[in-house]
Protein backbone atom coordinates (compact mmCIF):
# COMPACT_ATOMS: atom_id res chain seq x y z
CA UNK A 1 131.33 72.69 97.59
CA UNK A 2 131.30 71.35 93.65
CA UNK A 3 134.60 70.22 92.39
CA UNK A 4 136.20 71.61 89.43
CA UNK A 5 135.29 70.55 85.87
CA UNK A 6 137.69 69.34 83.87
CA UNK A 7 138.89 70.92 80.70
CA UNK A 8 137.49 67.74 78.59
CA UNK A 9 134.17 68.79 80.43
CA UNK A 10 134.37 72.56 79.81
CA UNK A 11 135.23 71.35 76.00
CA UNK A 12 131.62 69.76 75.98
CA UNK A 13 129.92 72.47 77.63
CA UNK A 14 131.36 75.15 74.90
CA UNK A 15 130.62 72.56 71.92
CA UNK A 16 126.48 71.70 73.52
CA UNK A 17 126.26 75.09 74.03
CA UNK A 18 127.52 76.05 70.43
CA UNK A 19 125.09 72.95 69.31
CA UNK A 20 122.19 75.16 70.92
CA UNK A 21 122.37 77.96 68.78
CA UNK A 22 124.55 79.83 71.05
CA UNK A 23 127.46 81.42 68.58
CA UNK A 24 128.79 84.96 70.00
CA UNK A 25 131.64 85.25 71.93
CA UNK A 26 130.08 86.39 75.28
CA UNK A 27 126.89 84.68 75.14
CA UNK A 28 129.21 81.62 74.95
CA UNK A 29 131.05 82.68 78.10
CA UNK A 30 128.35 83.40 80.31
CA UNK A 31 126.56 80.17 79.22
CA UNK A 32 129.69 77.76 79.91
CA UNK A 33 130.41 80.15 82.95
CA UNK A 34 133.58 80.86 81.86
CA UNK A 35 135.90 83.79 82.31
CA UNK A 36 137.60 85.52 79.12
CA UNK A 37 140.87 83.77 78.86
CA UNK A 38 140.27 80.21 79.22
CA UNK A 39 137.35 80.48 76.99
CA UNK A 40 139.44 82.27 74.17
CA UNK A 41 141.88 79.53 74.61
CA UNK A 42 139.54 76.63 74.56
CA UNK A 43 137.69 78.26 71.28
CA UNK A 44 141.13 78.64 69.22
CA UNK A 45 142.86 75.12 70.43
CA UNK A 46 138.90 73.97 68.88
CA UNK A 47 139.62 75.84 65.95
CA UNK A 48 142.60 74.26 65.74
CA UNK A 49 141.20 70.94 65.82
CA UNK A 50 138.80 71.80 63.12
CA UNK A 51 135.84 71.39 65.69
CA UNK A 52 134.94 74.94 65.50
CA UNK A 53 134.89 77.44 62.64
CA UNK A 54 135.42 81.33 63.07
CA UNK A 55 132.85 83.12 61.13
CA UNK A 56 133.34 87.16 60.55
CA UNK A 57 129.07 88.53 60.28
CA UNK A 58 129.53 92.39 59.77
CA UNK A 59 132.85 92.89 61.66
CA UNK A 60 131.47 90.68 64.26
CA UNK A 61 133.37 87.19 65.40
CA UNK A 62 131.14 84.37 65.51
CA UNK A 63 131.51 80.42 66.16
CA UNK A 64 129.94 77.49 64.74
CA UNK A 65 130.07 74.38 65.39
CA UNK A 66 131.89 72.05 62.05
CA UNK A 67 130.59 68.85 61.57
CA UNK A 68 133.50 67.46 63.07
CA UNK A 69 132.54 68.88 66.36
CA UNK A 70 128.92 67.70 65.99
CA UNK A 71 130.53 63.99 65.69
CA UNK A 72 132.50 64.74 68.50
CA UNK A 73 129.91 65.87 70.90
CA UNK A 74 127.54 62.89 69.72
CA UNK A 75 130.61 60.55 70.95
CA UNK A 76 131.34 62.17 74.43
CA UNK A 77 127.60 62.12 74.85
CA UNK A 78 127.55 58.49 74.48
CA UNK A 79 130.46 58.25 76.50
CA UNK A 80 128.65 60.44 79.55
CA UNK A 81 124.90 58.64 79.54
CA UNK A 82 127.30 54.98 79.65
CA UNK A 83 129.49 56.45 82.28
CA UNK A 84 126.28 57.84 84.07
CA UNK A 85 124.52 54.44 83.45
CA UNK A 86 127.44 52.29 84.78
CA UNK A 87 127.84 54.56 87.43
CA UNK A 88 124.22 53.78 88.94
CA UNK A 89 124.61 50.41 88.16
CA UNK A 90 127.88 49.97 90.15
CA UNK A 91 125.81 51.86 93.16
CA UNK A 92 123.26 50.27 93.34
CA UNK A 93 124.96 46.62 93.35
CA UNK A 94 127.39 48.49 96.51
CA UNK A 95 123.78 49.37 98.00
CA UNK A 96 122.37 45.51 97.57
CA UNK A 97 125.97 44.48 99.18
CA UNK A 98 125.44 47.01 101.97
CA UNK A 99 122.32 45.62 103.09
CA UNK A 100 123.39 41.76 102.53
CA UNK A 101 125.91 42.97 104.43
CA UNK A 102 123.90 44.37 107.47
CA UNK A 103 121.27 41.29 107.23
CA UNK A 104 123.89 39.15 107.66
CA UNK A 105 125.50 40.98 110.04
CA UNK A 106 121.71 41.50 112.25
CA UNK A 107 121.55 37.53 111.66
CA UNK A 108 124.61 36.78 113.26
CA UNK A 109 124.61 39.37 116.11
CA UNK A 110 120.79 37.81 116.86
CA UNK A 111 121.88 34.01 116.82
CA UNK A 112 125.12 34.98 118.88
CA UNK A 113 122.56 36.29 121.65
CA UNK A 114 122.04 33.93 124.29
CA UNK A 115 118.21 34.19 124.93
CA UNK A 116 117.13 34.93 128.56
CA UNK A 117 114.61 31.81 129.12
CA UNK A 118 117.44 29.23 127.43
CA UNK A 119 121.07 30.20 129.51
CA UNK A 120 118.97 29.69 132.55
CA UNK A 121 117.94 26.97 132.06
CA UNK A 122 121.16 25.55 131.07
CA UNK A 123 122.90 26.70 134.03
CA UNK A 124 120.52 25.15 136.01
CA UNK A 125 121.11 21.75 134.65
């Protein structure tokens, strides 16, 4: 099961797909898979911000994207592909510990073993 996205991350789904080309109402909602409501909200509290603009095309609502927006989504993009970046980099330092850690581990549980031909002939002596 996926988790839930966040609002910052439905905020950059409606902005890259407004980037796209994307600018009527319901072509915007089925691309961000969004229901009605929350993407109505999220395209006036944009609005608001001056990230969006509302443009009327013969009686018809349409939404670009302001320059202001475009800035934004070129900054959380940034911010994902470092995230993304230091994410990988962060697993695959865990994955090099993992294995140090299971070598060392496999070292020690092989010297701790008493070999067969050496304990007998301790005991003998």
């Amino acid at each position: 099961m996926t988790r839930k996205r966040s609002r910052l991350e439905m905020y950059l789904d409606v902005l890259e797909t407004m980037e796209s080309g994307i600018n009527k109402p319901t072509n915007i909602m089925y691309k961000c898979n969004l229901s009605w409501v929350p993407m109505q909200e999220i395209l006036n509290s944009m609005i608001e911000k001056n990230l969006v603009a509302e443009v009327e095309k013969e009686s018809k609502k349409t939404y670009e994207i302001t320059q202001r927006g475009r800035d934004l989504l070129g900054y959380l993009q940034n911010m994902v592909d470092v995230l993304a970046s230091r994410r990988q980099k962060v697993t695959a330092v865990r994955s090099a510990r993992m294995k140090s850690t299971f070598v060392t581990q496999l070292g020690r549980d092989i010297l701790a073993t008493p070999q067969a031909g050496k304990s007998s002939q301790t005991d003998a002596s």
